[in-house]
Protein backbone atom coordinates (compact mmCIF):
# COMPACT_ATOMS: atom_id res chain seq x y z
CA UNK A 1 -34.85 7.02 20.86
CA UNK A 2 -37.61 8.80 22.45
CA UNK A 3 -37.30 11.61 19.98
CA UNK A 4 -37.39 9.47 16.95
CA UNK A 5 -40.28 7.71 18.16
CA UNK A 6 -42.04 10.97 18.75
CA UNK A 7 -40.99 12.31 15.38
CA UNK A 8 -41.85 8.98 13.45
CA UNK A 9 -44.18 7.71 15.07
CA UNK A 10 -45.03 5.48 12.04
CA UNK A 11 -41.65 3.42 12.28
CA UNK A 12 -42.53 -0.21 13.14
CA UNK A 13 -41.15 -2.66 15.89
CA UNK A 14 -38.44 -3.58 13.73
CA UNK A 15 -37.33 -0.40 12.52
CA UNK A 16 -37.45 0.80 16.23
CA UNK A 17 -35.39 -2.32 17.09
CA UNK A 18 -32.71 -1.42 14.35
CA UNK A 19 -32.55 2.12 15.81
CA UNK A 20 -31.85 0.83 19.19
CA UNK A 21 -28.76 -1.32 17.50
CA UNK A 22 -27.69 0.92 15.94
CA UNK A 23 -27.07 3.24 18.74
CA UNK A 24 -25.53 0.61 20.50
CA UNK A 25 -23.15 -0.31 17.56
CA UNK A 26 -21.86 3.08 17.14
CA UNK A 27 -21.01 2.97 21.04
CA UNK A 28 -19.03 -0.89 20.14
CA UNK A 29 -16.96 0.44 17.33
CA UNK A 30 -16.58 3.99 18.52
CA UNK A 31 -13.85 2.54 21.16
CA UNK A 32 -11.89 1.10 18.22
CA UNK A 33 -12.38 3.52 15.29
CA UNK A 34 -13.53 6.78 15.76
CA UNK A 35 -16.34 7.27 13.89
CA UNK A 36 -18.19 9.92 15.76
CA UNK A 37 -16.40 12.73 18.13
CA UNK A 38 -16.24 10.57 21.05
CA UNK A 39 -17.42 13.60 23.24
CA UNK A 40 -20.37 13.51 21.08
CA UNK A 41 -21.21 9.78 21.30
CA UNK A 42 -23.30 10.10 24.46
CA UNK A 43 -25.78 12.28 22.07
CA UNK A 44 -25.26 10.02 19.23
CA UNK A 45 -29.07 10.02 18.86
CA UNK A 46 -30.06 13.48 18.76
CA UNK A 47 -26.97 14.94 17.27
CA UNK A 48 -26.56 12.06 14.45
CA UNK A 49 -29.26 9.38 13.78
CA UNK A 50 -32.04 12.33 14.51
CA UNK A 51 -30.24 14.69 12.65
CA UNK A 52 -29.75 12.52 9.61
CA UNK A 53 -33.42 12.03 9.47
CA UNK A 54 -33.92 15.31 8.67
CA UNK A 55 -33.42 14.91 5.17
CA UNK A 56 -36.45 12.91 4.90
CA UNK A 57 -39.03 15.51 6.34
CA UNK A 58 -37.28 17.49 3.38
CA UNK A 59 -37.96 14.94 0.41
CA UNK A 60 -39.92 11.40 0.79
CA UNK A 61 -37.82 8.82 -1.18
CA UNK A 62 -40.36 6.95 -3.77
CA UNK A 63 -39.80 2.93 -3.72
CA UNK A 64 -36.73 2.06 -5.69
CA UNK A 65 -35.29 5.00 -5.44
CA UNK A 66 -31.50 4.79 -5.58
CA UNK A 67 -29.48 7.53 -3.45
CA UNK A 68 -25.90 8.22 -2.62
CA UNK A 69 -24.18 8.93 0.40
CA UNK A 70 -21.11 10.66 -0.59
CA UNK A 71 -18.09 10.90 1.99
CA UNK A 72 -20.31 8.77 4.33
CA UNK A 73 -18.07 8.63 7.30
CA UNK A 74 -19.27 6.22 9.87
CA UNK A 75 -22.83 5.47 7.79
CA UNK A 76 -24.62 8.94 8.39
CA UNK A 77 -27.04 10.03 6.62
CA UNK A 78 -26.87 6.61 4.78
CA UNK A 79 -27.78 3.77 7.68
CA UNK A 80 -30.98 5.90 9.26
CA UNK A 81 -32.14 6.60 6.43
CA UNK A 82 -32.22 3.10 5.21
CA UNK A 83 -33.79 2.19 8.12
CA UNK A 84 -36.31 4.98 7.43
CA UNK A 85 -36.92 3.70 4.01
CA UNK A 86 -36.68 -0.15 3.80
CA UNK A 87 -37.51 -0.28 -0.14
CA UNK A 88 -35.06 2.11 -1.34
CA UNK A 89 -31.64 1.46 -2.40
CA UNK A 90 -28.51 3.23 -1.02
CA UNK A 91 -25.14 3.34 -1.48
CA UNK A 92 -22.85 4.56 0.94
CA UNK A 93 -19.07 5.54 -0.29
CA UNK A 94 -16.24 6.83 1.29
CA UNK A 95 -12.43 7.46 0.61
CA UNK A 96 -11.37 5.91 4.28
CA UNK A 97 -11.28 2.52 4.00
CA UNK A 98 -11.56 1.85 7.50
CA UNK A 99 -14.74 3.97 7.95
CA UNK A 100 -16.51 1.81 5.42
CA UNK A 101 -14.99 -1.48 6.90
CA UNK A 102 -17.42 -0.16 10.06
CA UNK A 103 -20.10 0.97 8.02
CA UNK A 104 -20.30 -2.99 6.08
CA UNK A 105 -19.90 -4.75 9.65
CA UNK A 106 -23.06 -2.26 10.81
CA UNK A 107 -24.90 -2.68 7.57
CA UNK A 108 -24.55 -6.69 7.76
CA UNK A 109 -24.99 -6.66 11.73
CA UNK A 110 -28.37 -4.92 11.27
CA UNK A 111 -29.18 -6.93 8.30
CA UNK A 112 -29.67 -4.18 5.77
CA UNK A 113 -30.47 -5.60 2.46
CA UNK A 114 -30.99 -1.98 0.49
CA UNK A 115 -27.65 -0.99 1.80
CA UNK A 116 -23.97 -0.96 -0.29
CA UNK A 117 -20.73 0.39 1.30
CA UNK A 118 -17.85 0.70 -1.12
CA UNK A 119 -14.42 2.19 -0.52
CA UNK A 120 -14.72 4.69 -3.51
CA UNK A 121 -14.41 8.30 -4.36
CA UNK A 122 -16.94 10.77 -5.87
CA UNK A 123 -14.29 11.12 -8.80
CA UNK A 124 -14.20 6.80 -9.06
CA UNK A 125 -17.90 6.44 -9.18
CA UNK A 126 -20.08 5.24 -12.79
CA UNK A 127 -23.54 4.62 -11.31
CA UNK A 128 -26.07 7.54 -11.47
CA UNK A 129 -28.32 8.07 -9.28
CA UNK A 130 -31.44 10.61 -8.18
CA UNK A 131 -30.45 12.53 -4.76
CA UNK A 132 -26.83 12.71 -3.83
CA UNK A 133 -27.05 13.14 0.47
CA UNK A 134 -24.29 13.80 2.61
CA UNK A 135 -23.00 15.28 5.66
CA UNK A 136 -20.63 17.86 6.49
CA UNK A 137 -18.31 16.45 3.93
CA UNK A 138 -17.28 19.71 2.08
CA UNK A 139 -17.61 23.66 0.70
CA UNK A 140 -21.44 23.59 -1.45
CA UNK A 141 -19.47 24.33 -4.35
CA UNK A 142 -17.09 21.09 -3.91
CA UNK A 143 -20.15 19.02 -3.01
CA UNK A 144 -21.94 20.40 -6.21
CA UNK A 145 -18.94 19.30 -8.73
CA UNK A 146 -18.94 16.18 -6.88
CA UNK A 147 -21.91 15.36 -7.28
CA UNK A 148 -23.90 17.09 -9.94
CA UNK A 149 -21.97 14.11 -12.59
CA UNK A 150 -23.71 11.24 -10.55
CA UNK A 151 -27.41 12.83 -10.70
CA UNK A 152 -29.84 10.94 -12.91
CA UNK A 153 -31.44 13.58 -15.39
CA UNK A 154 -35.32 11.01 -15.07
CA UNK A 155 -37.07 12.22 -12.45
CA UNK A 156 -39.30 10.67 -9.93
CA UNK A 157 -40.26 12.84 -7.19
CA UNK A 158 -42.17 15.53 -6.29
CA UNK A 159 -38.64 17.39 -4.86
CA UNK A 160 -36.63 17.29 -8.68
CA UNK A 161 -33.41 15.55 -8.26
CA UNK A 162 -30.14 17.03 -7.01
CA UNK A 163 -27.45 17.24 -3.91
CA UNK A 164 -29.44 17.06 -0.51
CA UNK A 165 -26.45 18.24 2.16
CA UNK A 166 -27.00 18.42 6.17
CA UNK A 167 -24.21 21.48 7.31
CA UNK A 168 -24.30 24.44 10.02
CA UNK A 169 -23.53 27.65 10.52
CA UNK A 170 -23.63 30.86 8.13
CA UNK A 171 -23.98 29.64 4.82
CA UNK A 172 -24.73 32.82 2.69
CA UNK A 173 -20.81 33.07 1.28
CA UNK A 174 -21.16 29.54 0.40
CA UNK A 175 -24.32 29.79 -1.63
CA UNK A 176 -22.79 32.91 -3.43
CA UNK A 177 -19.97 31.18 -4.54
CA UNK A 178 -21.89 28.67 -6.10
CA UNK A 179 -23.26 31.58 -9.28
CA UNK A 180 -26.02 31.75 -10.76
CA UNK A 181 -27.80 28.97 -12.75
CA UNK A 182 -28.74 26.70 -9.40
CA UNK A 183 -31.91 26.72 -7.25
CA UNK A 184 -30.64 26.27 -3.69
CA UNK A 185 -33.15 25.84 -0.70
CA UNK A 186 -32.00 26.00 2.88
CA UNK A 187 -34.29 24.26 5.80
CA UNK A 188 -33.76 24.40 9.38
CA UNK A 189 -33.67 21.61 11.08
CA UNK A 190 -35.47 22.98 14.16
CA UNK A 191 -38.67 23.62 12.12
CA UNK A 192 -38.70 19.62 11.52
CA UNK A 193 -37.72 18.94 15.18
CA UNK A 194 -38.61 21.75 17.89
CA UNK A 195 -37.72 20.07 20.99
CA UNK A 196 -33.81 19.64 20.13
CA UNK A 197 -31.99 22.96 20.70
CA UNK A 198 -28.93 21.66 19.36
CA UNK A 199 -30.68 21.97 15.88
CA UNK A 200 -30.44 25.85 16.00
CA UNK A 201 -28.47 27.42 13.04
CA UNK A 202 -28.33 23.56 11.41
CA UNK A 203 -29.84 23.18 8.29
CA UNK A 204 -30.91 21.18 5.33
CA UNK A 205 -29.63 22.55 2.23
CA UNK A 206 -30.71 21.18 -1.59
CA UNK A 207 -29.28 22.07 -4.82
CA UNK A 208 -30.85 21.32 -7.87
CA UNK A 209 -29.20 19.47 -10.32
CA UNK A 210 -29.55 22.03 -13.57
């Protein structure tokens, strides 16, 4: 919590008081359903709330927005980023019903009103919408069929809509395979946050949506 305080240090009492729950509720259902690696869970700040913030020192959402948070998993990016950004509207899907039976008991235990969780695949879903986020879900090139379909062609922000994806490692093959004909930008995640080590070799990685 310190290091999302120190990071955001415009987040009011209430967001900081959501962040604290929510800490605390991944701890509560990580016991039952594993949600997170449960020899992560100590580090459930720095290695997931943190670290799902990072999309948003990549791209401010504008008011209204409406994002996606494809193979959401236990809520992340989706829930700290909703914190983050009260007045825009997520959606948080995943194929694992039980992982989004967690994610609707956090979203209605922190009383998140911009939040939806539905049990639903990329392939199942109508609605479009202007960033796709997600985390660790998939190859770039999956993640890019998956979700170039859903992307709203009106744009809104500065950052032109696409696929906003949180992974690690060597991604060069990846990007290859993805052709020509998409604009791909990779941030590091220790440039946003310098005092985490763990961030090294992590990175934010946007495609745009051609």
């Amino acid at each position: 919590m310190e290091l999302i305080q120190q990071y955001f240090p415009e987040l009011d009492e209430h967001q900081l008081q959501q962040l604290k729950q929510l800490g605390d509720l991944y701890r509560e259902w990580n016991q039952k359903i594993n949600v997170i690696s449960r020899k992560d869970i100590d580090a459930v700040y720095d290695h997931h709330i943190l670290h799902s913030l990072a999309i948003a020192r990549f791209v401010e959402f504008e008011p209204d927005a409406e994002i996606l948070d494809l193979g959401t998993g236990g809520g992340l990016p989706g829930i700290p980023l909703a914190i983050l950004f009260p007045d825009v509207r997520f959606t948080l899907i995943d194929g694992t019903r039980k992982k989004i039976m967690v994610v609707q008991e956090i979203i209605n235990a922190l009383e998140l009103t911009n939040v939806k969780a539905l049990h639903q695949r990329a392939e199942e879903t109508r609605h479009k919408y202007d960033f796709v986020i997600c985390r660790a879900v998939a190859s770039l090139e999956k993640l890019v069929a998956w979700s170039f379909p859903l992307i709203k062609k009106k744009q809104k922000h500065v950052v032109p809509n696409g696929l906003i994806t949180l992974k690690g490692g060597d991604l060069r093959a990846e990007i290859k395979e993805l052709g020509t004909g998409h604009y791909v930008d990779q941030e590091e995640v220790i440039d946003f946050f310098p005092d985490t080590p763990y961030f090294k070799e992590k990175y934010v990685v946007y495609v745009q949506h051609g």
